[in-house]
N, C-alpha and C. Protein backbone atom coordinates (compact mmCIF):
# COMPACT_ATOMS: atom_id res chain seq x y z
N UNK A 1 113.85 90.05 102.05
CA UNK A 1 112.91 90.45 101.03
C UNK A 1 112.37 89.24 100.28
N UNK A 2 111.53 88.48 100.65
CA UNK A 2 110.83 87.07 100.12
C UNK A 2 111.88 86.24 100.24
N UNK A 3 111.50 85.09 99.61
CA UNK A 3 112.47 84.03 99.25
C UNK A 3 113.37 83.89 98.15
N UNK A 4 114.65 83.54 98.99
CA UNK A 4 116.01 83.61 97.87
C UNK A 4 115.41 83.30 96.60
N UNK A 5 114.61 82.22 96.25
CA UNK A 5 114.42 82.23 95.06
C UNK A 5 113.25 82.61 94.50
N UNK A 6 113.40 83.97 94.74
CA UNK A 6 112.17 84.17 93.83
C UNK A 6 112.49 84.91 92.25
N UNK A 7 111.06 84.84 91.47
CA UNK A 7 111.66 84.96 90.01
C UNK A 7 111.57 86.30 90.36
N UNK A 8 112.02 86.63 88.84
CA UNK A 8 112.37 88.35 88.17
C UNK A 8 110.80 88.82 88.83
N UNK A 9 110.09 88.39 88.47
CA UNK A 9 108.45 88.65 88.18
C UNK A 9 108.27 89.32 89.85
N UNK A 10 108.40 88.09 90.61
CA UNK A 10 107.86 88.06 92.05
C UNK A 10 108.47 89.56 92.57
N UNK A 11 110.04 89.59 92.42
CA UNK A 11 110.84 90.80 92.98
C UNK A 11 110.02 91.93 92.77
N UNK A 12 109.38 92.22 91.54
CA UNK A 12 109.50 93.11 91.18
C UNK A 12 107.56 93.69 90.87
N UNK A 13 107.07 92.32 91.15
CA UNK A 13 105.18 92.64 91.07
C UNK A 13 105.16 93.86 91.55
N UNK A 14 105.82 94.68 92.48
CA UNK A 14 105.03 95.77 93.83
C UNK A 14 105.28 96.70 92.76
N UNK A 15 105.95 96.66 91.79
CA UNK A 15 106.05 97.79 90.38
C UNK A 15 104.20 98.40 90.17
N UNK A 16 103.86 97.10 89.70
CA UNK A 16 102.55 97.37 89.13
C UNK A 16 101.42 98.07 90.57
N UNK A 17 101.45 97.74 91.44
CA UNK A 17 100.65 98.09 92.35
C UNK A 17 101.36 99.90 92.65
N UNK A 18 102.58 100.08 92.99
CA UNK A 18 103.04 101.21 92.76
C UNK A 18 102.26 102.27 91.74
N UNK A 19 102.78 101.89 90.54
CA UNK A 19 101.84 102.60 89.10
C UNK A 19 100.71 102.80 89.18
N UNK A 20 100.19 101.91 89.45
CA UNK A 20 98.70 102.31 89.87
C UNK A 20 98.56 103.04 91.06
N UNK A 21 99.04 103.28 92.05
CA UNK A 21 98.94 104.25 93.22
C UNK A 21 99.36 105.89 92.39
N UNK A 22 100.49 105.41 91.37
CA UNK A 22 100.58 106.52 91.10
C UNK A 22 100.36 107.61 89.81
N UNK A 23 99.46 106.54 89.65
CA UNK A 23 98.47 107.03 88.49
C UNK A 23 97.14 107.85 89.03
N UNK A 24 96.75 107.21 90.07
CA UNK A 24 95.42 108.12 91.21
C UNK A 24 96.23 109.43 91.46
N UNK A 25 97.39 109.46 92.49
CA UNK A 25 97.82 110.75 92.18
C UNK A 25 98.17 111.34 91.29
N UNK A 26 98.56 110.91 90.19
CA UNK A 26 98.88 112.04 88.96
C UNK A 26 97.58 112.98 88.69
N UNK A 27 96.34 111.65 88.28
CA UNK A 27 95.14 112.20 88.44
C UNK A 27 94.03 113.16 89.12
N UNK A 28 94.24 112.76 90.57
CA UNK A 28 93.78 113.46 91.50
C UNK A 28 93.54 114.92 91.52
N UNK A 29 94.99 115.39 90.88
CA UNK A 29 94.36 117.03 91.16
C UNK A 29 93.70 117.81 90.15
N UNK A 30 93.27 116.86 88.77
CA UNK A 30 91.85 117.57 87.85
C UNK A 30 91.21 117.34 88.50
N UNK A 31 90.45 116.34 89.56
CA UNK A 31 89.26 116.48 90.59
C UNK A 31 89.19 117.75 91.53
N UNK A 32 90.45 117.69 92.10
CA UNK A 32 90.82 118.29 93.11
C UNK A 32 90.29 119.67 92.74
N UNK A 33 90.77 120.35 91.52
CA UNK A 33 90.44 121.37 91.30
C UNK A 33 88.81 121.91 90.81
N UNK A 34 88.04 120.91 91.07
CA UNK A 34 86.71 120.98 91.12
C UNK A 34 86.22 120.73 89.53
N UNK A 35 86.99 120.33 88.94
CA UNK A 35 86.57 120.04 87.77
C UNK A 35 86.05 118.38 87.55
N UNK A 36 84.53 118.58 86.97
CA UNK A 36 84.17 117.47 86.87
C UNK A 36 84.55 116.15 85.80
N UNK A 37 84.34 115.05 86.34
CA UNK A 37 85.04 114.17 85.28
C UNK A 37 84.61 114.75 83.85
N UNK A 38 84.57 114.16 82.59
CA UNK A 38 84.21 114.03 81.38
C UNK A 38 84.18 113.23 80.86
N UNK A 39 82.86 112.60 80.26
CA UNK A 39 81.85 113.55 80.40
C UNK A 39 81.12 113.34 82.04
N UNK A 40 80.86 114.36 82.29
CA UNK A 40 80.16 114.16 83.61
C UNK A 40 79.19 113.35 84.01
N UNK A 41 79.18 112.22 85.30
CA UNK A 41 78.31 111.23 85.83
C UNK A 41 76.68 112.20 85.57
N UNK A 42 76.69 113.53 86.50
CA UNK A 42 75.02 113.56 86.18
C UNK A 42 74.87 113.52 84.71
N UNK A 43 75.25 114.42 83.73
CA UNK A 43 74.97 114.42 82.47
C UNK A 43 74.52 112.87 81.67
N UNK A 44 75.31 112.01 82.04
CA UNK A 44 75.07 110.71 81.93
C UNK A 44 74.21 110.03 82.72
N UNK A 45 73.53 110.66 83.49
CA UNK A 45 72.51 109.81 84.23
C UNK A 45 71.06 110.56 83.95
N UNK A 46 71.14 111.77 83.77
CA UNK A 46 70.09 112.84 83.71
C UNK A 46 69.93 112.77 81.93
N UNK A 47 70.79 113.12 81.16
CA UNK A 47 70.36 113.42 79.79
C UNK A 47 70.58 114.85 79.63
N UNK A 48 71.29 115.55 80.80
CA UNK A 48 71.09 116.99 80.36
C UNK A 48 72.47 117.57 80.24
N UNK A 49 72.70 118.59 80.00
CA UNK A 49 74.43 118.77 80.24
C UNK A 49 74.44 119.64 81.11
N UNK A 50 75.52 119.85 81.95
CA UNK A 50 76.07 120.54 82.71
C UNK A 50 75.65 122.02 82.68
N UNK A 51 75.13 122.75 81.76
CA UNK A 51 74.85 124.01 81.78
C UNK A 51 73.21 124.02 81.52
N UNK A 52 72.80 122.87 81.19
CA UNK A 52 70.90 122.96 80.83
C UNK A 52 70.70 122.49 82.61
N UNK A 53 71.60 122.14 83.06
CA UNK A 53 71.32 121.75 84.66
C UNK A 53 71.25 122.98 85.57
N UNK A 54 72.29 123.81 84.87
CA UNK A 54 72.92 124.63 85.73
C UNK A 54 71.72 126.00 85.60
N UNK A 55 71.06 125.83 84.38
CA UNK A 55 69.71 126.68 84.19
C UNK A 55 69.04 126.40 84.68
N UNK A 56 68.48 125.04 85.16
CA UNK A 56 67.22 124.60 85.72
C UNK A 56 67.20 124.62 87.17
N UNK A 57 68.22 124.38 87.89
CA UNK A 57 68.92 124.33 89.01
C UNK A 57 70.07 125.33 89.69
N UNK A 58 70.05 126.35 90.06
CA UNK A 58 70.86 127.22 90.50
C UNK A 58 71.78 126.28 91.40
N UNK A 59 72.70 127.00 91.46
CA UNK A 59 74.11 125.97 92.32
C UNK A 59 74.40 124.97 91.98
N UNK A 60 73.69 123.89 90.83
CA UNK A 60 74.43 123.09 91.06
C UNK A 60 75.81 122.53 90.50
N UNK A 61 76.09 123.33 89.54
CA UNK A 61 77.40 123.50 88.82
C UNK A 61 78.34 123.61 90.55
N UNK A 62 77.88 124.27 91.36
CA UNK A 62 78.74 124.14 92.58
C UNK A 62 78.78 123.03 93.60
N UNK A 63 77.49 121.93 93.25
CA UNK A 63 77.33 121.07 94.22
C UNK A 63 78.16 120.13 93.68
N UNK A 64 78.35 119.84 92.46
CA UNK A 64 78.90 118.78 91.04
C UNK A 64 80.60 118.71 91.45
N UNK A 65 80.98 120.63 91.53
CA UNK A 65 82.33 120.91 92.06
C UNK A 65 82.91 120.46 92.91
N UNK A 66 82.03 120.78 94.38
CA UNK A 66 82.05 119.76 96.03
C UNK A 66 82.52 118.54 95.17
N UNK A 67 81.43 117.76 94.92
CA UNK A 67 81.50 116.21 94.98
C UNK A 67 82.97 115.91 94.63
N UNK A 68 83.09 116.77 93.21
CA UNK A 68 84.14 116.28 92.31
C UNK A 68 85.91 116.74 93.44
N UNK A 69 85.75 117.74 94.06
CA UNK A 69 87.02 117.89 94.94
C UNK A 69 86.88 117.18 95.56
N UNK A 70 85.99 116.95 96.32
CA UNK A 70 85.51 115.21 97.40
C UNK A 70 86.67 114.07 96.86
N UNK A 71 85.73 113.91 95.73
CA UNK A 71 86.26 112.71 95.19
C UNK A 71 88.23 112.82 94.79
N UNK A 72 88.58 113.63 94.50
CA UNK A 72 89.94 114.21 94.03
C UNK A 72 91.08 114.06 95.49
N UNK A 73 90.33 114.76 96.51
CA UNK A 73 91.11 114.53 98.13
C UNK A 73 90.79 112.55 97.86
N UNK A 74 89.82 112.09 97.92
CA UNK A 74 89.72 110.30 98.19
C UNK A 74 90.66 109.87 97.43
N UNK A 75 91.21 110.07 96.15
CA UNK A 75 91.73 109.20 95.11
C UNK A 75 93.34 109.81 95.60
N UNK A 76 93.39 111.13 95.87
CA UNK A 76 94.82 111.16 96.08
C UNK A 76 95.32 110.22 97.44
N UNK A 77 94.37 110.78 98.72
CA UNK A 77 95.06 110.11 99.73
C UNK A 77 94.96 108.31 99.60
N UNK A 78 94.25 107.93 98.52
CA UNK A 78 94.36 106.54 98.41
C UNK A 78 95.23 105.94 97.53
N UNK A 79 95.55 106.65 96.71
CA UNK A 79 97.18 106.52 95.49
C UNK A 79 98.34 106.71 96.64
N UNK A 80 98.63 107.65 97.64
CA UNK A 80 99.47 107.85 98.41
C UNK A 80 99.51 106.39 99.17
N UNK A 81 98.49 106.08 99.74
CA UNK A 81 98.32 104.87 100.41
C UNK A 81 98.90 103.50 99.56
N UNK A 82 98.08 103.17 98.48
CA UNK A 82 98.49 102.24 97.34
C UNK A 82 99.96 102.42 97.59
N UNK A 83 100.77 103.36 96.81
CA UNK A 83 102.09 103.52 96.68
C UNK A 83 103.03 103.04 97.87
N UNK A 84 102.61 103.54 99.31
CA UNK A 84 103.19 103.05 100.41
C UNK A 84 103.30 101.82 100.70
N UNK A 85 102.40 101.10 100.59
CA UNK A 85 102.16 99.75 100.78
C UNK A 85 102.64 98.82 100.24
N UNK A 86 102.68 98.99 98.54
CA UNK A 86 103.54 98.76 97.35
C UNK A 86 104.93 98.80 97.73
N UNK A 87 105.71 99.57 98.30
CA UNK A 87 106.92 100.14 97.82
C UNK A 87 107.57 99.43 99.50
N UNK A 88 106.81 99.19 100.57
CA UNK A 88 107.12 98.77 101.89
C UNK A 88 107.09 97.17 101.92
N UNK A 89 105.87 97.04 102.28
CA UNK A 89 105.33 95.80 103.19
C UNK A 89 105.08 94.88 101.60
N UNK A 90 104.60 95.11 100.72
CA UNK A 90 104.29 94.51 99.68
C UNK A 90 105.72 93.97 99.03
N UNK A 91 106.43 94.90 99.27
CA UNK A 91 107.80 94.44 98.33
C UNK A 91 108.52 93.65 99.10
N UNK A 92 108.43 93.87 100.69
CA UNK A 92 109.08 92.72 101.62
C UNK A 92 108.23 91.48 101.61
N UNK A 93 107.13 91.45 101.21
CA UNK A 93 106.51 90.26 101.08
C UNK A 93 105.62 89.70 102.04
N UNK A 94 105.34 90.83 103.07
CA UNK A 94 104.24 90.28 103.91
C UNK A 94 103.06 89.79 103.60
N UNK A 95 102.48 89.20 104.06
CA UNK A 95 101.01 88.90 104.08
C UNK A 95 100.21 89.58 104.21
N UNK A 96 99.74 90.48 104.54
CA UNK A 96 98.90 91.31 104.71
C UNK A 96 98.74 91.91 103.64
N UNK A 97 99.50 92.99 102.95
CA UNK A 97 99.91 93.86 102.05
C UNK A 97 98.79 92.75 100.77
N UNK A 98 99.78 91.43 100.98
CA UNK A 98 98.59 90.85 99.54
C UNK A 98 97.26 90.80 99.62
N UNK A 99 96.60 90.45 100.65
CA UNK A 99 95.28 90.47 101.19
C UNK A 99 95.00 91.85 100.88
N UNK A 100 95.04 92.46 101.37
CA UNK A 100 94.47 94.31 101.25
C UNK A 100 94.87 94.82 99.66
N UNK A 101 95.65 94.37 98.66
CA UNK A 101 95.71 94.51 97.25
C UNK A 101 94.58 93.73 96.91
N UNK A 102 93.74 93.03 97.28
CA UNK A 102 92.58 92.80 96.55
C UNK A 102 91.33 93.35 96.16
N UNK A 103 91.55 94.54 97.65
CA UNK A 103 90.59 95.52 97.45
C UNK A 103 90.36 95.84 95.89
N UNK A 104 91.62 96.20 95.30
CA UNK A 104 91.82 97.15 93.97
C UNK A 104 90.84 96.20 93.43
N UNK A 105 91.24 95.13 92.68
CA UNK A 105 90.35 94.79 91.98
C UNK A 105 89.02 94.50 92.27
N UNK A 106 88.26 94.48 93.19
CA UNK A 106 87.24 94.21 93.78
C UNK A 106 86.34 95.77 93.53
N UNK A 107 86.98 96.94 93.68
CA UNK A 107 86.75 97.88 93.44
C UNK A 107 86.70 98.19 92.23
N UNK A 108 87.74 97.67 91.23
CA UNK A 108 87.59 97.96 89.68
C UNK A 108 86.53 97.22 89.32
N UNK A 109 85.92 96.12 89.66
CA UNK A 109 84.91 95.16 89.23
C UNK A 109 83.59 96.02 89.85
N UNK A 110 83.68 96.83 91.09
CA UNK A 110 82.41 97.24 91.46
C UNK A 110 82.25 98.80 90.22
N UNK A 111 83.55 99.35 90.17
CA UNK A 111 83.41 100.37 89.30
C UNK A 111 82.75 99.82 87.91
N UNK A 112 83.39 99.10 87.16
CA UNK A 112 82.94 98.11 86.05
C UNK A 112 81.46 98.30 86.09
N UNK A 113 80.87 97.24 86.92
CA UNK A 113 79.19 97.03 86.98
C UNK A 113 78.39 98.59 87.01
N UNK A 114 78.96 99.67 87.61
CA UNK A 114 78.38 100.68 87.40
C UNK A 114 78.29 101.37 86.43
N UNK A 115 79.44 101.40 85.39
CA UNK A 115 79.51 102.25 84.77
C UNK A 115 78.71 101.98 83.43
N UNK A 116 77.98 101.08 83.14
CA UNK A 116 76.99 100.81 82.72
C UNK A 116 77.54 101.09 81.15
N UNK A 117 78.75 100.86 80.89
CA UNK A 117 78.98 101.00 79.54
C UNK A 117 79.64 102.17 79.20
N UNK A 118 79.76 103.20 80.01
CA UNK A 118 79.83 105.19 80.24
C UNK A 118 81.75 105.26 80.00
N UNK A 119 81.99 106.05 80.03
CA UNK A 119 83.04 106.68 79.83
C UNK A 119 84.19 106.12 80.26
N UNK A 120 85.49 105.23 79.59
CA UNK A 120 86.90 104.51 79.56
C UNK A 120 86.62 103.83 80.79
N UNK A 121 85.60 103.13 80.34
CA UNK A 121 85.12 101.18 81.04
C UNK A 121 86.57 100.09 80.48
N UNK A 122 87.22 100.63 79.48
CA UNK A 122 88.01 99.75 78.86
C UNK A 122 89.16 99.97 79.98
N UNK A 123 89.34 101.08 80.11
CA UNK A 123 90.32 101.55 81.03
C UNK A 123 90.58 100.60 82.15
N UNK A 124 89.31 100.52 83.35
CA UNK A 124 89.37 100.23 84.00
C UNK A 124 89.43 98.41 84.02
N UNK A 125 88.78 98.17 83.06
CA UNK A 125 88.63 96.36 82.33
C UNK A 125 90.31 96.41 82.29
N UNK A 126 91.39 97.09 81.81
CA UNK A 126 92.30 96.81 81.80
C UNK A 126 93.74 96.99 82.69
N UNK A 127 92.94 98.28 83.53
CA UNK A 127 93.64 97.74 85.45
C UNK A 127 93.27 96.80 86.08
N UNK A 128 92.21 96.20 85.35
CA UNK A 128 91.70 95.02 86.43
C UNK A 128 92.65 93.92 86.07
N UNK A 129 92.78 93.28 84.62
CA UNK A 129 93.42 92.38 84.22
C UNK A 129 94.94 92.69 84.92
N UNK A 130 95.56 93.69 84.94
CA UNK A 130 96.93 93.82 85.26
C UNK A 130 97.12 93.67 86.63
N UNK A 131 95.96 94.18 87.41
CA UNK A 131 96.40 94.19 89.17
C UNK A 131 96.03 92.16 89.13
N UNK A 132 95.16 91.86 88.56
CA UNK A 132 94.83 90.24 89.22
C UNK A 132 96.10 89.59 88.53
N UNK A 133 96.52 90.08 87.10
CA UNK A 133 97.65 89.40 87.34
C UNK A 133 99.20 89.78 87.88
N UNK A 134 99.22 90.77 88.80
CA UNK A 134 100.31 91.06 89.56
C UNK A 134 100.10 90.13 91.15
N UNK A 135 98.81 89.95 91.13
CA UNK A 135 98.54 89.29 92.69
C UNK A 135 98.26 87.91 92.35
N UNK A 136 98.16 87.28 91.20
CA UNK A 136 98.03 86.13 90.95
C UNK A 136 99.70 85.52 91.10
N UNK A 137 100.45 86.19 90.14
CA UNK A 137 102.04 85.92 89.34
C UNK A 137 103.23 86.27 90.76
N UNK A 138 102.34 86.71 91.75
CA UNK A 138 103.33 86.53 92.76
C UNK A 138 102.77 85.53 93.87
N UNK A 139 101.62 85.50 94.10
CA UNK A 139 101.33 84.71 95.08
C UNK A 139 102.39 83.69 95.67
N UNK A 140 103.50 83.35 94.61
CA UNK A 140 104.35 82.55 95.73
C UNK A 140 105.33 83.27 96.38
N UNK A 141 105.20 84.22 96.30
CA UNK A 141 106.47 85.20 97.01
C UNK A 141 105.65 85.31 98.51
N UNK A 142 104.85 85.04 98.65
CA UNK A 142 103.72 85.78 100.12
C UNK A 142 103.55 84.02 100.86
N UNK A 143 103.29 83.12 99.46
CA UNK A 143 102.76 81.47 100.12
C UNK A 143 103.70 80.37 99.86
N UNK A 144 104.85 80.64 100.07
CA UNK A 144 105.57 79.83 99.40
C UNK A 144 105.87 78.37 99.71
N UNK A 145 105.07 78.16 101.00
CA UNK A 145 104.91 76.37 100.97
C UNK A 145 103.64 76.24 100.36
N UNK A 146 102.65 76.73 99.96
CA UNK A 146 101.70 76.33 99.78
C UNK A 146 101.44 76.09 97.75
N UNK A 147 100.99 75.13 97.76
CA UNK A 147 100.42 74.74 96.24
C UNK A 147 102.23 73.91 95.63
């Protein structure tokens, strides 16, 4: 499991990548159940709410639903994923596992730029800081001749 000497920190980084896998699933099944975020992406992009839509537009309170279970199946089977990876290959210290944890933040930074200011941006500003520094604060557990 890495190198004999690694610190408290290194042993134990795949914590934070874990939590975050299993924070998507905790989450996942208010999507799942077709309930849209809050406040809702169209409402925030349109100006209208969810029921002045749902007057103007027949169904789409049901199309909003789709998306939002869509999205609820993606985030769970990808928290399941996160967690595995975390708790396996990440904690033994392969290489790979660190490479493919970069996604996260790369993704929190693409989420970031979208959200244009909209609904717990802080949130995500502050998984970002925690995953770069779980993949920063171990990097020698994965490179350990290097630097």
């Amino acid at each position: 499991m890495g190198p004999p000497n690694e610190t408290p920190f290194q042993k134990r980084a795949w914590i934070i990548f874990f939590t975050y896998g299993l924070l998507a699933v905790i989450g996942a099944p208010i999507l799942i159940l077709g309930t849209p975020p809050n406040p809702p992406s169209p409402e925030g992009l349109t100006g209208l709410t969810l029921a002045e839509m749902a007057t103007r537009i027949p169904g789409i309170l049901g199309y909003v639903r789709s998306i939002s279970t869509q999205l609820g199946n993606f985030i769970l089977g990808l928290g399941v994923l996160i967690m595995g990876i975390a708790a396996i290959p990440y904690r033994k210290g392969e290489k790979w596992a660190w490479y493919v944890f970069w996604i996260l933040p790369v993704n929190l930074v693409i989420q970031l730029l979208n959200s244009r200011g909209g609904f717990l941006w802080q949130l995500d500003a502050a998984f970002l800081v925690v995953l770069m520094v779980g993949l920063f604060l171990s990097y020698r557990k994965f490179f350990p001749t290097i630097g």
